[in-house]
C-alpha atoms as a PDB file:
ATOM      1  CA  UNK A   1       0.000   0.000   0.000  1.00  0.00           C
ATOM      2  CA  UNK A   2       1.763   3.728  -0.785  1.00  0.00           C
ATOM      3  CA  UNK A   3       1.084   6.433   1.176  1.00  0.00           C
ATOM      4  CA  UNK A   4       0.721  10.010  -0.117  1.00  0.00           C
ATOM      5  CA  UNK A   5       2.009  12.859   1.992  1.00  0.00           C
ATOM      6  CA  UNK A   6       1.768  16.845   1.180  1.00  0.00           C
ATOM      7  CA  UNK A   7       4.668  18.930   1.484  1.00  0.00           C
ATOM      8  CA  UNK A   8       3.695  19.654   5.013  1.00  0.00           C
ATOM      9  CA  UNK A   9       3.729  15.687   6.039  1.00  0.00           C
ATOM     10  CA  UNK A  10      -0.017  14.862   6.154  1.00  0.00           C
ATOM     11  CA  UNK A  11      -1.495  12.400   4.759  1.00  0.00           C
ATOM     12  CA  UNK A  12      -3.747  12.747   1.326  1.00  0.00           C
ATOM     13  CA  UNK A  13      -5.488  10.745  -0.639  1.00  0.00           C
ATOM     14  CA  UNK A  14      -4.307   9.117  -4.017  1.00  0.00           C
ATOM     15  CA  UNK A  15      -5.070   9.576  -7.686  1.00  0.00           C
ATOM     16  CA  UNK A  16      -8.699   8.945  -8.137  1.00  0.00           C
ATOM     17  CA  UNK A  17      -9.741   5.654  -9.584  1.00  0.00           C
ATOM     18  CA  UNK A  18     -12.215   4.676 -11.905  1.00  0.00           C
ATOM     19  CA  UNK A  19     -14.675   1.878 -10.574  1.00  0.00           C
ATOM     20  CA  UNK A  20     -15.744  -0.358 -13.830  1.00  0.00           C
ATOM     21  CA  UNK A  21     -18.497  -3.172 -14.389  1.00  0.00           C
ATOM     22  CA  UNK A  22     -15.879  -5.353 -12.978  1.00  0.00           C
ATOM     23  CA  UNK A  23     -16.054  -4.450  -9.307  1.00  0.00           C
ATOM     24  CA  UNK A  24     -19.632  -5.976  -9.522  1.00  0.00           C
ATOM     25  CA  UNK A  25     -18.545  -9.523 -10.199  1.00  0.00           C
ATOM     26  CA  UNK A  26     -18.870 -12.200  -7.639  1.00  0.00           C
ATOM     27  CA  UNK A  27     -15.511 -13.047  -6.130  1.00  0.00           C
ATOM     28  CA  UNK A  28     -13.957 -15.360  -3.998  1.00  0.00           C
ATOM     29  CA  UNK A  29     -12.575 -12.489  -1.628  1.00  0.00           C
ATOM     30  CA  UNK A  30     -14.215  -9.477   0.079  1.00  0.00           C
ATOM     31  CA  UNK A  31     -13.448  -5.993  -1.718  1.00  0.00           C
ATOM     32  CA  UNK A  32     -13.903  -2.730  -0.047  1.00  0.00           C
ATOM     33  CA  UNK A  33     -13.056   0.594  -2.085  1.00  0.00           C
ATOM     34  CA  UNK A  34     -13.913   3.675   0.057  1.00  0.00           C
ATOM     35  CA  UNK A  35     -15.963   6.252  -2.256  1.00  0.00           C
ATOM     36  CA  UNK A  36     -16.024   9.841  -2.225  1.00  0.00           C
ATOM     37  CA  UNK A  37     -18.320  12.094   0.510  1.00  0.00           C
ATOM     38  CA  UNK A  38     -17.475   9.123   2.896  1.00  0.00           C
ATOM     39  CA  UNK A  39     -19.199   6.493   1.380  1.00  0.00           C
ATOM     40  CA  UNK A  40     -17.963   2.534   0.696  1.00  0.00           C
ATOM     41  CA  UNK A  41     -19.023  -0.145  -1.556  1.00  0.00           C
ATOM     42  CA  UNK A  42     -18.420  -3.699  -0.036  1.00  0.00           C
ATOM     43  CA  UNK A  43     -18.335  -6.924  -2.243  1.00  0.00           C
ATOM     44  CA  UNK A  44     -18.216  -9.904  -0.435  1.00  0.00           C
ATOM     45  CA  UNK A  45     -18.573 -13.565  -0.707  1.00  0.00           C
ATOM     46  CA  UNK A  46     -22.193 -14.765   0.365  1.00  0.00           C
ATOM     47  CA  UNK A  47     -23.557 -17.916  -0.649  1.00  0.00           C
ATOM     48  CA  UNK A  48     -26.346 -18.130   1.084  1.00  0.00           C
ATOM     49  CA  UNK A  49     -29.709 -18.587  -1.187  1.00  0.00           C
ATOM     50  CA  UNK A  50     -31.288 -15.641  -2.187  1.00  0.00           C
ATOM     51  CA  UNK A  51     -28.286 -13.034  -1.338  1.00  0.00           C
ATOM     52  CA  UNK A  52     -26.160 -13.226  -4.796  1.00  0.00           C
ATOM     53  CA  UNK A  53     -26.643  -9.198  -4.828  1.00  0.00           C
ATOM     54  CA  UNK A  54     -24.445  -6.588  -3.985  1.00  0.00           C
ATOM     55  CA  UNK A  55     -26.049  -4.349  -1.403  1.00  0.00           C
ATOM     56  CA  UNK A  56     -25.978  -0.650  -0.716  1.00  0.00           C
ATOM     57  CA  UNK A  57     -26.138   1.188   2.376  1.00  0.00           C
ATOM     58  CA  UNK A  58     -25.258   4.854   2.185  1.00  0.00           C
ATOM     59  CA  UNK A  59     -22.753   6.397   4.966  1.00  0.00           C
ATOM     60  CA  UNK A  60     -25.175   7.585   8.374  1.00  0.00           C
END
């Protein structure tokens, strides 16, 4: 993992990256990607029936 720091040693986020049609696959891991305005989208394994959808819940 690299960590950006400004000129006056704090930390700050990296480049922006684009989220594709790929980060809604299924996968065989759990994937978190933090989203702007403090938001996160989690995709994780669940095989139980009935849950094979990704699920949003907005920041409280």
């Amino acid at each position: 993992m690299k960590i950006f720091v400004s000129e006056k040693g704090q930390a700050t986020p990296g480049p922006a990256q684009e989220i594709t049609l790929s980060a809604f696959d299924k996968l065989n891991h759990t994937e978190l990607r933090w989203l702007g305005g403090g938001g996160v989208m989690l995709n994780s394994i669940d095989d139980r029936p009935g849950t094979g959808m990704l699920r949003y819940a907005p920041a409280l």
